[in-house]
Protein backbone atom coordinates (compact mmCIF):
# COMPACT_ATOMS: atom_id res chain seq x y z
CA UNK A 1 202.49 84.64 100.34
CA UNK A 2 200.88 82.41 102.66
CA UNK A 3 203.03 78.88 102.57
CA UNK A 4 201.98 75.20 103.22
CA UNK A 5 203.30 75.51 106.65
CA UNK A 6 201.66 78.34 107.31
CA UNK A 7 198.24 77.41 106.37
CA UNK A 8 198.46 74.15 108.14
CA UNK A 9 199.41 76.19 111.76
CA UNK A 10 196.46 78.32 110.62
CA UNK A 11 194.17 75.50 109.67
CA UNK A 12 195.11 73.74 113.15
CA UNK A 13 194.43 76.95 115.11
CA UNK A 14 191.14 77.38 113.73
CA UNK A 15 189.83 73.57 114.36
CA UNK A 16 191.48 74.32 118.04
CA UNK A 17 189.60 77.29 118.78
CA UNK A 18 186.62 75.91 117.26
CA UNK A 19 186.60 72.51 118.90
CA UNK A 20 187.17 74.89 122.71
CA UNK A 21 183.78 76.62 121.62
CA UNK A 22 181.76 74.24 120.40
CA UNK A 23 182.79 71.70 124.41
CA UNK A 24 182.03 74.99 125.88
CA UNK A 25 178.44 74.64 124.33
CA UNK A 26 178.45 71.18 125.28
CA UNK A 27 179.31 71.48 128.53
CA UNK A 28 176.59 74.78 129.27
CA UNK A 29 174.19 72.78 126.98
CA UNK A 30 174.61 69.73 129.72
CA UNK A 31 174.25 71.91 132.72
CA UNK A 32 171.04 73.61 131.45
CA UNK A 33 169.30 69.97 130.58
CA UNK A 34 170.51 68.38 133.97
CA UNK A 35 168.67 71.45 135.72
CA UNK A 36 165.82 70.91 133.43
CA UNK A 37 165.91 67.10 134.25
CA UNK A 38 165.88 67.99 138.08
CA UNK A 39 162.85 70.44 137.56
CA UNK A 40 160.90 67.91 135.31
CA UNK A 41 161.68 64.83 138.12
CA UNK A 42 160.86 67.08 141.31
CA UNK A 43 157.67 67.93 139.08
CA UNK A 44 156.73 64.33 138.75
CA UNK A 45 157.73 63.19 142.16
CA UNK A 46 155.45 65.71 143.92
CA UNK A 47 152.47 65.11 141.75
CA UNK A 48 152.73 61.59 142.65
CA UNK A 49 152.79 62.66 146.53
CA UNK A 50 149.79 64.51 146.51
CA UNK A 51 147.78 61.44 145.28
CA UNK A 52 145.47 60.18 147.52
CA UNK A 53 146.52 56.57 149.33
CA UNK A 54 144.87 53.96 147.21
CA UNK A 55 145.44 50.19 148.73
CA UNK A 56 143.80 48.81 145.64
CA UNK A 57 141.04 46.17 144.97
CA UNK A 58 143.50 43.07 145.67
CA UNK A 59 143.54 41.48 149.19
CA UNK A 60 147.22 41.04 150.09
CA UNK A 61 149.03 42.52 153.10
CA UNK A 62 151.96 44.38 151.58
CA UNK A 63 153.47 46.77 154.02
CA UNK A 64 153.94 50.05 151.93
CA UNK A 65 154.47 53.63 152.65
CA UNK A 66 152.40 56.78 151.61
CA UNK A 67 152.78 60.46 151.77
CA UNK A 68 150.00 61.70 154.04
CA UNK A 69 149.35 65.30 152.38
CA UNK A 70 147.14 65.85 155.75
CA UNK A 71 149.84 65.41 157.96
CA UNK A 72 152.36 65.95 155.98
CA UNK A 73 154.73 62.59 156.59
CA UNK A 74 155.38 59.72 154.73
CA UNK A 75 153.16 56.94 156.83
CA UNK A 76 152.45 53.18 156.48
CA UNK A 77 149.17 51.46 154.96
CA UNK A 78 148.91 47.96 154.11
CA UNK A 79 148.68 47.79 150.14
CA UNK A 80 146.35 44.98 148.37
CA UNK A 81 149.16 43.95 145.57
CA UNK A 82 147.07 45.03 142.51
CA UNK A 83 146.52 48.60 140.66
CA UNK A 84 146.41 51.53 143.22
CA UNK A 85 148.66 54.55 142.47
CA UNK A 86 152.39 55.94 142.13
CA UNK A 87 151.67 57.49 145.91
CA UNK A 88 152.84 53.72 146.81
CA UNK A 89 156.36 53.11 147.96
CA UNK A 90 158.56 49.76 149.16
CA UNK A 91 160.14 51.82 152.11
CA UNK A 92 159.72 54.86 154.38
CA UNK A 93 163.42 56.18 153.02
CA UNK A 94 161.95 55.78 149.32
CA UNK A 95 159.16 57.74 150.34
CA UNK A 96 161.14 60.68 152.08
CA UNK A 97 163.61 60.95 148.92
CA UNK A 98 160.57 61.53 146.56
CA UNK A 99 158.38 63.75 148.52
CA UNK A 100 160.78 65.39 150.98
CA UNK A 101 160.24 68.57 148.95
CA UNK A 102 156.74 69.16 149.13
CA UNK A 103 155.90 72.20 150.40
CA UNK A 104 154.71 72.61 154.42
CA UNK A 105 151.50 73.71 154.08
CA UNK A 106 149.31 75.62 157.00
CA UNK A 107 147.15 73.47 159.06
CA UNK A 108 143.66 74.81 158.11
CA UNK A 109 144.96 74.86 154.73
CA UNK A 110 144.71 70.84 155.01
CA UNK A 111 141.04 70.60 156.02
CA UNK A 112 139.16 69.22 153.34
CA UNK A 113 136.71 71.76 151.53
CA UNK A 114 133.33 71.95 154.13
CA UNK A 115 130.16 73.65 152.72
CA UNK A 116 128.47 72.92 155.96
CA UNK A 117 124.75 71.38 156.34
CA UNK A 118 123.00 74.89 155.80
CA UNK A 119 121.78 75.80 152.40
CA UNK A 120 123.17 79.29 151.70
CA UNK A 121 125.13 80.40 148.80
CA UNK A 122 127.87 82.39 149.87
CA UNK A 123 131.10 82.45 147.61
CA UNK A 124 133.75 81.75 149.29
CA UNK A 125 137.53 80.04 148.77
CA UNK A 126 139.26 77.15 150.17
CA UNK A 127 143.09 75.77 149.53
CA UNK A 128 142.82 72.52 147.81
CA UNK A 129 145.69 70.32 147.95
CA UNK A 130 145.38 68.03 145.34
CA UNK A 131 145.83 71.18 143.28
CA UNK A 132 147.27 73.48 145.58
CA UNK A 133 145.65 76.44 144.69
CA UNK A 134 143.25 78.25 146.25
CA UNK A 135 139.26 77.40 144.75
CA UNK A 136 136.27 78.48 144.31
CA UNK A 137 133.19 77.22 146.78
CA UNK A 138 129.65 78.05 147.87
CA UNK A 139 129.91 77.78 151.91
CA UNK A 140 126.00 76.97 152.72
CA UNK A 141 126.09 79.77 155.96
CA UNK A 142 127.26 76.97 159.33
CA UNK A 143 129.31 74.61 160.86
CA UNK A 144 132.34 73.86 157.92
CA UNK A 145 135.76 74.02 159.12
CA UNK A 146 138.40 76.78 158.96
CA UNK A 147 139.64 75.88 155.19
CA UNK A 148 137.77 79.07 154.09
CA UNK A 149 138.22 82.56 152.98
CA UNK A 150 136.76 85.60 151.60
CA UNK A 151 138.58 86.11 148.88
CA UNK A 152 141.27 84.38 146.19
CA UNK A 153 144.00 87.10 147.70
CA UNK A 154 143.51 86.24 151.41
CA UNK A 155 143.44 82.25 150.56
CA UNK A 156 146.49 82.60 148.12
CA UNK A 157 148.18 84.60 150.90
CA UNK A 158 147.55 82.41 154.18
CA UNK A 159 147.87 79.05 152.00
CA UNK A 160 149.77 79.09 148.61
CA UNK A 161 153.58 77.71 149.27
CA UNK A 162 156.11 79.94 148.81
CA UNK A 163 158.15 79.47 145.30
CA UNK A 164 161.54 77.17 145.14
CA UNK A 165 163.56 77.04 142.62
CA UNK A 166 166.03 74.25 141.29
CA UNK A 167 169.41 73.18 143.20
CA UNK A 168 171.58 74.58 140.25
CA UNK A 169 169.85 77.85 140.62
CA UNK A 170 171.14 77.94 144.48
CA UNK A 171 174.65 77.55 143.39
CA UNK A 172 176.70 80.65 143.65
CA UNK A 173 178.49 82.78 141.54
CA UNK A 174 182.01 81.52 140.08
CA UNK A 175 183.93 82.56 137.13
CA UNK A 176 185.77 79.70 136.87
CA UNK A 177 189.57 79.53 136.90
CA UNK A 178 190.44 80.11 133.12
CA UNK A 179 191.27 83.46 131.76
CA UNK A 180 188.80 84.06 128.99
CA UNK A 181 185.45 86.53 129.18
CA UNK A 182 182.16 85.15 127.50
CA UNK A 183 179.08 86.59 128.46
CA UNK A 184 177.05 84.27 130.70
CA UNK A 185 173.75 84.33 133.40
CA UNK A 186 173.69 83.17 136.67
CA UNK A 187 170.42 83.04 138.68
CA UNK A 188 171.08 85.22 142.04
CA UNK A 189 169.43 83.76 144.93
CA UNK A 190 169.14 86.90 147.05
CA UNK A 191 167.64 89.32 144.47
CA UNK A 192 165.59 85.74 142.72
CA UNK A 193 166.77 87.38 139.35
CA UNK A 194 168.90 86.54 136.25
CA UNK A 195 172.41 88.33 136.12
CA UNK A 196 174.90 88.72 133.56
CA UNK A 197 178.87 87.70 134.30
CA UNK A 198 181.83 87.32 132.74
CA UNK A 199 182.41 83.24 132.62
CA UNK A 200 186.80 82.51 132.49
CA UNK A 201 186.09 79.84 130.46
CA UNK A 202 186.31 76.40 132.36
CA UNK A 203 185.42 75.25 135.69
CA UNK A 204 182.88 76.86 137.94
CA UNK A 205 179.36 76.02 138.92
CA UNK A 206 176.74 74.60 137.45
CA UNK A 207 174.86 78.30 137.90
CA UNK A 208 175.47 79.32 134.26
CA UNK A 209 173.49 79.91 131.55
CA UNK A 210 174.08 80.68 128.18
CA UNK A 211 171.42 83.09 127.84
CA UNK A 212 169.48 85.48 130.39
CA UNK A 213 165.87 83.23 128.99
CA UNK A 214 167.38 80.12 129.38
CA UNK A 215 168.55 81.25 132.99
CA UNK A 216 164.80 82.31 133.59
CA UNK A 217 163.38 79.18 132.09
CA UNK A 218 165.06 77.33 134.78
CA UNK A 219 165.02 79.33 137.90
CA UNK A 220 162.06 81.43 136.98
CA UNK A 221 161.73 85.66 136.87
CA UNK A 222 161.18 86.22 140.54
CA UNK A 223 161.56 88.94 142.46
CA UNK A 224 158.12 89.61 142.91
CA UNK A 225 156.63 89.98 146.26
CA UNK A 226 153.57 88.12 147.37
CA UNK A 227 150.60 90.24 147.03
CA UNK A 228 148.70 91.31 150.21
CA UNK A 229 144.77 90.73 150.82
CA UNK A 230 142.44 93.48 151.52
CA UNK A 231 141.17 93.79 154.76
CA UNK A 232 137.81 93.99 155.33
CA UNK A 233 135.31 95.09 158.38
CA UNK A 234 134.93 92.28 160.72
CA UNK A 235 137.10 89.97 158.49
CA UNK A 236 139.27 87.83 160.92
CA UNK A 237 143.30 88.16 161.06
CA UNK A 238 144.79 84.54 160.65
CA UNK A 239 148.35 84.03 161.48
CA UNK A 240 150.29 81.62 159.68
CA UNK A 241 150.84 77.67 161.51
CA UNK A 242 153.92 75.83 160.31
């Protein structure tokens, strides 16, 4: 027979163990939304970079800073005080902090798309970085500039940035320091795939995910290596320019 006693120990035990589970939700809940947040704001901050500098239709002399996507530094312009765009900031340091992650991009891959003063039609691909992806264009046969290749392959391979991934997804591996064993994900940064562990409990990094999709919804599948261009007769071999 089960007395008062008993069933309040019992009762107690159960709102204990429930109340560990449900902060241990919580607390993977909160690191999977800050790396989300962090995604989502690098996102943002890097679309924002690749805008073209706009001084605006006003006529003041405001000393701002830009992010040149040409050169590839954050660079002074004098804005008019009216409209313009985000790619507008009160300091070279503000600048740096948002765009400092932007990708380093080939030289050629900079050059503005060129179709040349001839009037040919030949189909050809350029790296655009507003986008940055590689595009379709029509080269007209002369003259252009170096921005161009033969195929999508050959401009993804020269041009297109190599993937990042989120801070919390370069975190490493740690159990934590409690003694219990729930199934968890961590995102391994050498093989740039999701791996199951055994999480203690409490403690550890912020590289743990509840589930092995929520792990790639952050930090992406990877693992895939970049795919290599055909070669062609008389195509030319470009080597890559940091």
């Amino acid at each position: 027979m089960i007395t008062t006693q008993s069933s309040l120990r019992l009762t107690v035990s159960t709102t204990v163990i429930q109340q560990f589970y449900n902060m241990e939700y919580l607390c993977a809940l909160s690191f999977l939304l800050m790396a989300l947040f962090e995604n989502v704001s690098t996102l943002k901050s890097k679309d924002v970079c690749l805008l073209e500098m706009d001084e605006g239709p006003c006529r003041a002399d405001i000393q701002r800073y830009f992010y040149n996507r040409s050169s590839q530094r954050c660079e002074e312009f004098s804005y008019g005080g009216c409209q313009g765009n985000g790619n507008n900031f009160n300091s070279y340091a503000e600048c740096q902090k948002a765009c400092w992650k932007i990708p380093k991009i080939p030289q050629i891959c900079r050059f503005p798309m060129n179709v040349g003063p001839c009037r040919a039609l030949h189909k050809k691909y350029f790296f655009n970085m507003t986008s940055m992806q590689c595009e379709i264009f029509f080269y007209g046969g002369c003259d252009g500039n170096e921005n161009r290749f033969d195929s999508m392959d050959s401009c993804l391979e020269y041009c297109k940035p190599r993937k990042t991934f989120p801070l919390v997804c370069l975190d490493p591996l740690d159990k934590g320091r409690c003694s219990a064993s729930i199934p968890r994900y961590y995102f391994n940064s050498v093989t740039k795939m999701c791996k199951e562990f055994e999480y203690s409990g409490c403690g550890g990094s912020n590289n743990n995910f509840i589930s092995r999709q929520s792990c790639i919804d952050v930090c992406g599948k990877g693992g895939k290596p970049p795919r290599k261009p055909r070669r062609r007769s008389g195509s030319r071999i470009l080597r890559r320019q940091s």
